[in-house]
C-alpha atoms as a PDB file:
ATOM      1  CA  UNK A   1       9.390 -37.131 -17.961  1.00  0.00           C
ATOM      2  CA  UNK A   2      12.642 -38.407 -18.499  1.00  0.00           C
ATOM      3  CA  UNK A   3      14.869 -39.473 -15.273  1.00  0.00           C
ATOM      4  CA  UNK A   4      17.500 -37.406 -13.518  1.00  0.00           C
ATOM      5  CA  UNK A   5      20.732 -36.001 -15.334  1.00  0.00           C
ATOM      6  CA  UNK A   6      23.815 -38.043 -14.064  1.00  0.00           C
ATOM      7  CA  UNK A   7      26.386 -36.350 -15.142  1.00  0.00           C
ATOM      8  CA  UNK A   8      24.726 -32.815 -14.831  1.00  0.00           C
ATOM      9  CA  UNK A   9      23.273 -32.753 -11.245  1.00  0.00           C
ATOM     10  CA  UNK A  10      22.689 -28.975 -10.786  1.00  0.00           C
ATOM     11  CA  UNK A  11      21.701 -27.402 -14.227  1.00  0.00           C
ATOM     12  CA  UNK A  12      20.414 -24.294 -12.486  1.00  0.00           C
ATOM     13  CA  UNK A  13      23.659 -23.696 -10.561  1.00  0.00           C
ATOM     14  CA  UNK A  14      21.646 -23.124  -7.838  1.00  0.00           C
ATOM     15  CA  UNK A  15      25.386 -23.674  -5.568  1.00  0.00           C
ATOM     16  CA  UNK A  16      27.613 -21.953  -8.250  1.00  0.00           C
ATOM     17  CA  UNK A  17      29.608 -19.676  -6.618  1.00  0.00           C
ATOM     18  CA  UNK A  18      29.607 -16.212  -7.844  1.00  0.00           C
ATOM     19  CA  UNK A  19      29.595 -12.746  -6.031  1.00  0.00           C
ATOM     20  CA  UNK A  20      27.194 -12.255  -2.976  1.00  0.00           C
ATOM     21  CA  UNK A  21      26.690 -16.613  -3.443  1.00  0.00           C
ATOM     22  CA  UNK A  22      30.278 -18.186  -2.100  1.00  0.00           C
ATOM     23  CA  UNK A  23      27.981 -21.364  -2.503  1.00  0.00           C
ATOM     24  CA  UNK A  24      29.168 -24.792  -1.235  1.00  0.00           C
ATOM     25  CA  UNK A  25      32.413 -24.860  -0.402  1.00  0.00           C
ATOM     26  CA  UNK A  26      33.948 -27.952   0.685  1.00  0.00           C
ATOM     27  CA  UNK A  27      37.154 -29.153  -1.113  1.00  0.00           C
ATOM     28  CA  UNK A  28      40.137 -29.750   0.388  1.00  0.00           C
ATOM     29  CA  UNK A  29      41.795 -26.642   0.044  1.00  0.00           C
ATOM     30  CA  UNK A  30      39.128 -24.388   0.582  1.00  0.00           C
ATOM     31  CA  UNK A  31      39.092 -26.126   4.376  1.00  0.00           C
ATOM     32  CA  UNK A  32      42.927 -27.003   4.746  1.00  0.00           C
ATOM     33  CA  UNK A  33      45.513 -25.032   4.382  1.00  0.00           C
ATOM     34  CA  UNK A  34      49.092 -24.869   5.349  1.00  0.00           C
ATOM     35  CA  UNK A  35      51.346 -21.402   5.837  1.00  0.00           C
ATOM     36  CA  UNK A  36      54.603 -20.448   3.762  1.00  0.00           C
ATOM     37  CA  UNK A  37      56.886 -21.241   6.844  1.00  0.00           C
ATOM     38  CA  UNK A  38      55.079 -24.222   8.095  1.00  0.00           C
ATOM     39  CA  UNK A  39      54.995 -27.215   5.939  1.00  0.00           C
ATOM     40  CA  UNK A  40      54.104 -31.041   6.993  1.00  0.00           C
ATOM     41  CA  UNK A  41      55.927 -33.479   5.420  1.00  0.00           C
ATOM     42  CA  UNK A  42      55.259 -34.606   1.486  1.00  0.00           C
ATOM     43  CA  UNK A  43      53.369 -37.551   2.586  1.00  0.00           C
ATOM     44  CA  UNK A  44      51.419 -36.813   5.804  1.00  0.00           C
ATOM     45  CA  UNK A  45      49.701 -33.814   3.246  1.00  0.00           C
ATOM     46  CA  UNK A  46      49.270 -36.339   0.596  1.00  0.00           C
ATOM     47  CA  UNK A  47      47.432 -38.434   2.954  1.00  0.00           C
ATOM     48  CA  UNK A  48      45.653 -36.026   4.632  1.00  0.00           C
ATOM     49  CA  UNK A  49      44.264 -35.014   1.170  1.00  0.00           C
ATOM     50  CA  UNK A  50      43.098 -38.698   0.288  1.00  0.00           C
ATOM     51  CA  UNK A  51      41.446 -38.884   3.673  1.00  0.00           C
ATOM     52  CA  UNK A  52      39.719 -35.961   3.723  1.00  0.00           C
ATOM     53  CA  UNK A  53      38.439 -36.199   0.415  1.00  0.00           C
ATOM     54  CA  UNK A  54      37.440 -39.709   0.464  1.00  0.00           C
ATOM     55  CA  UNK A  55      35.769 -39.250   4.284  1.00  0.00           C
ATOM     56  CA  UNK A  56      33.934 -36.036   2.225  1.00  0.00           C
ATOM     57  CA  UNK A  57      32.673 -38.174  -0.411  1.00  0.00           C
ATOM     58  CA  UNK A  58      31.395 -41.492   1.771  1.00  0.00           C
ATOM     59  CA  UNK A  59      30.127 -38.921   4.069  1.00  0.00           C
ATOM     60  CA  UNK A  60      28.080 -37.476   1.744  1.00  0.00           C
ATOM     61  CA  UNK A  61      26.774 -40.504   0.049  1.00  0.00           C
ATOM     62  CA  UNK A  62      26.040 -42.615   3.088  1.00  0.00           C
ATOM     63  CA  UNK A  63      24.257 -39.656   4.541  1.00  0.00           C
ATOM     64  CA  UNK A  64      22.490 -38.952   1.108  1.00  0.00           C
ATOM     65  CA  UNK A  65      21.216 -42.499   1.246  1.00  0.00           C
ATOM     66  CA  UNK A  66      20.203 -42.793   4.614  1.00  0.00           C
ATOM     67  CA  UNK A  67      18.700 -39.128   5.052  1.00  0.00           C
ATOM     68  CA  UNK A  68      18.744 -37.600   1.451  1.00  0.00           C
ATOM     69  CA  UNK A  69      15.955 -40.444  -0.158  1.00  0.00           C
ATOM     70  CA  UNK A  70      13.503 -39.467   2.986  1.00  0.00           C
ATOM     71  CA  UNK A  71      14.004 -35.870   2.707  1.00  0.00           C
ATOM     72  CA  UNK A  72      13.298 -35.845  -1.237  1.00  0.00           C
ATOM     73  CA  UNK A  73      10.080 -37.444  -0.331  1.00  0.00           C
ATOM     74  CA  UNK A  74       9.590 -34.821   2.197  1.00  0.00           C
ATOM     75  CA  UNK A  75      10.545 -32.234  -0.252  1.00  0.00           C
ATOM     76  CA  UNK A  76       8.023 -33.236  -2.897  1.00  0.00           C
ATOM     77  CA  UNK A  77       5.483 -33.992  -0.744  1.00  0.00           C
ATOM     78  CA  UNK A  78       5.979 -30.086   1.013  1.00  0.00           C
ATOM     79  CA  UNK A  79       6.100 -28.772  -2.709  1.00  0.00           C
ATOM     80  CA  UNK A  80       3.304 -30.772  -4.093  1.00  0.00           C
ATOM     81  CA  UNK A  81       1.120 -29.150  -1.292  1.00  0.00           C
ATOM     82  CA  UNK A  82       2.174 -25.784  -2.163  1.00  0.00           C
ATOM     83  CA  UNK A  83       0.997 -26.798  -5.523  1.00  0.00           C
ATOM     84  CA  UNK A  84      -2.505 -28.158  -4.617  1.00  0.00           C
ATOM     85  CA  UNK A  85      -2.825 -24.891  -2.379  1.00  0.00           C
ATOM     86  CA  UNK A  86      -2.004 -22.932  -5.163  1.00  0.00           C
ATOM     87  CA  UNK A  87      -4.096 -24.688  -8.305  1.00  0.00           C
ATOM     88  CA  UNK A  88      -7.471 -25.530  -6.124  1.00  0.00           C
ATOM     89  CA  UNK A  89      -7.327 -22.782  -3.159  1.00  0.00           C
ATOM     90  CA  UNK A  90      -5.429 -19.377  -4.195  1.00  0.00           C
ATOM     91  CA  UNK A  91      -6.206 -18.886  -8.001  1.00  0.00           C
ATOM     92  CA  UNK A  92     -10.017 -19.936  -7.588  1.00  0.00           C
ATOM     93  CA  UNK A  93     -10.258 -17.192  -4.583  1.00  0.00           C
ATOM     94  CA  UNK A  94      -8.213 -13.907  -6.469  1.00  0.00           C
ATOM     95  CA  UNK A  95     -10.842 -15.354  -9.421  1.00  0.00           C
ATOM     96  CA  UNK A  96     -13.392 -14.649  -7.355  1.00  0.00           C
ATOM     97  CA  UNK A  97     -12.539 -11.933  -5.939  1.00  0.00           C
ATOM     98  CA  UNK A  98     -11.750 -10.012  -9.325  1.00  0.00           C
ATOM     99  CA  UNK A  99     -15.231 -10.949 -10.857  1.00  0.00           C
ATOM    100  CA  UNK A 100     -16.885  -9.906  -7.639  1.00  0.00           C
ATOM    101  CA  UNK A 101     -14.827  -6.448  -7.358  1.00  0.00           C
ATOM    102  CA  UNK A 102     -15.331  -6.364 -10.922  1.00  0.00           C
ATOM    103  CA  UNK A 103     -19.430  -5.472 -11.258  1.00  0.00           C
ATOM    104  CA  UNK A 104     -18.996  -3.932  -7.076  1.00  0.00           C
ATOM    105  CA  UNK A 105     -16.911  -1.121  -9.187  1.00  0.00           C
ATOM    106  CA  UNK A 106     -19.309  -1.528 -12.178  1.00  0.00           C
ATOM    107  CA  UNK A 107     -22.154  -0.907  -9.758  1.00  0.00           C
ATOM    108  CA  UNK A 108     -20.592   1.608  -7.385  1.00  0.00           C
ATOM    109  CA  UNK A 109     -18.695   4.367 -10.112  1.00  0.00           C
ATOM    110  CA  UNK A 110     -21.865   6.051 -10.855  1.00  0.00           C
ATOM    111  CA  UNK A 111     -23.025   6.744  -7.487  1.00  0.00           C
ATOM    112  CA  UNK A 112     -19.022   7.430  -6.421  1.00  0.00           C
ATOM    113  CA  UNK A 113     -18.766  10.169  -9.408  1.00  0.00           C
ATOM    114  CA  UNK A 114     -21.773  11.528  -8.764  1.00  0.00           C
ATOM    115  CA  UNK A 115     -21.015  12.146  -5.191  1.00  0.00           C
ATOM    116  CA  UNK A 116     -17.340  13.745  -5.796  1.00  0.00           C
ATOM    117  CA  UNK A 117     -18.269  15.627  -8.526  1.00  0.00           C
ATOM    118  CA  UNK A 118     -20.946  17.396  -6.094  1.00  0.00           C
ATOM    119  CA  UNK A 119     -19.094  17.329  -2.974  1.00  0.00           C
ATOM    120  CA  UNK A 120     -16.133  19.179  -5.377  1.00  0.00           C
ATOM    121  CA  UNK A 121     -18.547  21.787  -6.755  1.00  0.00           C
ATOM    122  CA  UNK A 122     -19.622  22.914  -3.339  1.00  0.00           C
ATOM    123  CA  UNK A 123     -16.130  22.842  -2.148  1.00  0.00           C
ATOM    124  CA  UNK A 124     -15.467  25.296  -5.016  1.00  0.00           C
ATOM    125  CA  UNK A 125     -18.078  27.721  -3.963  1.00  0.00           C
ATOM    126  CA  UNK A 126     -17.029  27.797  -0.589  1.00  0.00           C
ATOM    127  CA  UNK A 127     -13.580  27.780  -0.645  1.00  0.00           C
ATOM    128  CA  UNK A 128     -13.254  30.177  -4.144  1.00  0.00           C
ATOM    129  CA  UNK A 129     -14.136  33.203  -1.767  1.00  0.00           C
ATOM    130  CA  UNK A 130     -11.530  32.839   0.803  1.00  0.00           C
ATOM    131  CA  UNK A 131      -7.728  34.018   0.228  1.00  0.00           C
ATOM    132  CA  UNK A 132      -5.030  34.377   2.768  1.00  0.00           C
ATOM    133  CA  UNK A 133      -2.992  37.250   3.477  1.00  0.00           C
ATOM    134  CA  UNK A 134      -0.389  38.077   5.652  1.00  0.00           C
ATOM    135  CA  UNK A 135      -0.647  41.738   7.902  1.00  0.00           C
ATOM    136  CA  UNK A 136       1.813  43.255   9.693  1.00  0.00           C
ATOM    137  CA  UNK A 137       1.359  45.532  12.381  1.00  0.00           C
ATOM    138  CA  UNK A 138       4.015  47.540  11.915  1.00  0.00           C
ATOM    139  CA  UNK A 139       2.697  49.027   8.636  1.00  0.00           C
ATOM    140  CA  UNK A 140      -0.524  49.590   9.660  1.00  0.00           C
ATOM    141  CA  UNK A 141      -1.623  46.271   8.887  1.00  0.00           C
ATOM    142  CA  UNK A 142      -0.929  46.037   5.006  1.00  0.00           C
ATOM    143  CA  UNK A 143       0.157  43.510   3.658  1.00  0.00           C
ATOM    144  CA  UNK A 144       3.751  42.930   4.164  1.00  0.00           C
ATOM    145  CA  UNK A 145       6.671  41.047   2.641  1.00  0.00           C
ATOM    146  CA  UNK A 146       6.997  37.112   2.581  1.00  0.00           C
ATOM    147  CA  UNK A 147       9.080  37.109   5.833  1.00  0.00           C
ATOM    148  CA  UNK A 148       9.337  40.571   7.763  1.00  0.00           C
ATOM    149  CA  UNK A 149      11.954  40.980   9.985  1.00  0.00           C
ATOM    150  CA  UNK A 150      11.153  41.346  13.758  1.00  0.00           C
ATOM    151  CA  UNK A 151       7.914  39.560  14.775  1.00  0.00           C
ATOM    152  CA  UNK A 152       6.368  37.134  12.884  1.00  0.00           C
ATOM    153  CA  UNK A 153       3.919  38.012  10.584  1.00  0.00           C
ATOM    154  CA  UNK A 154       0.492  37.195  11.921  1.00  0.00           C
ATOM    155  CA  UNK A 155      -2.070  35.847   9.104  1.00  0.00           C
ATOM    156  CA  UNK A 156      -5.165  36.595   8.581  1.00  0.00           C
ATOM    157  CA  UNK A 157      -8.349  34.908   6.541  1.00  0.00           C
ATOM    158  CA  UNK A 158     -10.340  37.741   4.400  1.00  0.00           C
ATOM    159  CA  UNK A 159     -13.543  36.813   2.896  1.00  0.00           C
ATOM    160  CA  UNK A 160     -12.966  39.236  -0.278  1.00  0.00           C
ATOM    161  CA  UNK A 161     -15.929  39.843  -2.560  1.00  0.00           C
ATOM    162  CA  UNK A 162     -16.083  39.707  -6.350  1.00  0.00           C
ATOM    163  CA  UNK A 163     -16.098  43.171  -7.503  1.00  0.00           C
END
């Protein structure tokens, strides 16, 4: 592994900014700004500018230093445990647990298919003799339209026989 990229420190763009991402946003006009009618003088906004931008930068790399060197160790330390967790713990289990579901299917399909296909054949011979209809009373207890006006239609299970 080669070392770090100096002069390209975010090849990912992981803080580009782009639609839904406004990203890192820190320069000096993107914080300061002054209105159309209200202007500073020349050189109190010329210093301003060098201050904040120079305070920005030392900022960042004294605090990088101090904070940035222990948190990278943190960071890979964190991410190297995800890592172990994932290589020795999580892959090993699901392994295990698709060889072991594997011949549990194998062993249970039979018996499962059997079982449905018999519980569905009986199902058929009870349920094949039963229609519904609906009866109104008004005609005498016929069978009536889908939706009769005035009450509602009252329906009625009829065990009909094969002729």
């Amino acid at each position: 592994m080669s070392g770090p990229d100096l002069q390209n420190r975010d090849p990912n763009g992981l803080h580009e900014t782009s639609g839904d991402n406004p990203g890192l946003k820190s320069e000096f006009s993107d914080i300061l700004g002054e209105p159309e009618h209200m202007h500073s003088i020349d050189c109190a906004w010329k210093t301003a500018y060098t201050c904040y931008t120079c305070g920005l930068a030392w900022a960042y790399k004294i605090v990088s230093l101090l904070c940035g060197v222990p948190m990278s160790l943190c960071w890979g330390c964190f991410y190297g445990c995800i890592g172990f967790k994932i290589i020795w713990v999580i892959v090993p289990a699901f392994r295990c647990y698709n060889m072991a579901s594997y011949w549990l299917k194998q062993s249970s399909a039979p018996a499962s298919k059997a079982s449905w296909v018999h519980a569905s054949k009986h199902a058929g011979y009870v349920f094949r003799r039963l229609s519904s209809r609906r009866s109104n009373p008004s005609n005498g207890g016929r069978s009536a339209a889908c939706f009769p006006t005035g009450l509602e239609p009252r329906c009625a299970i009829q065990i009909l026989k094969k002729g």
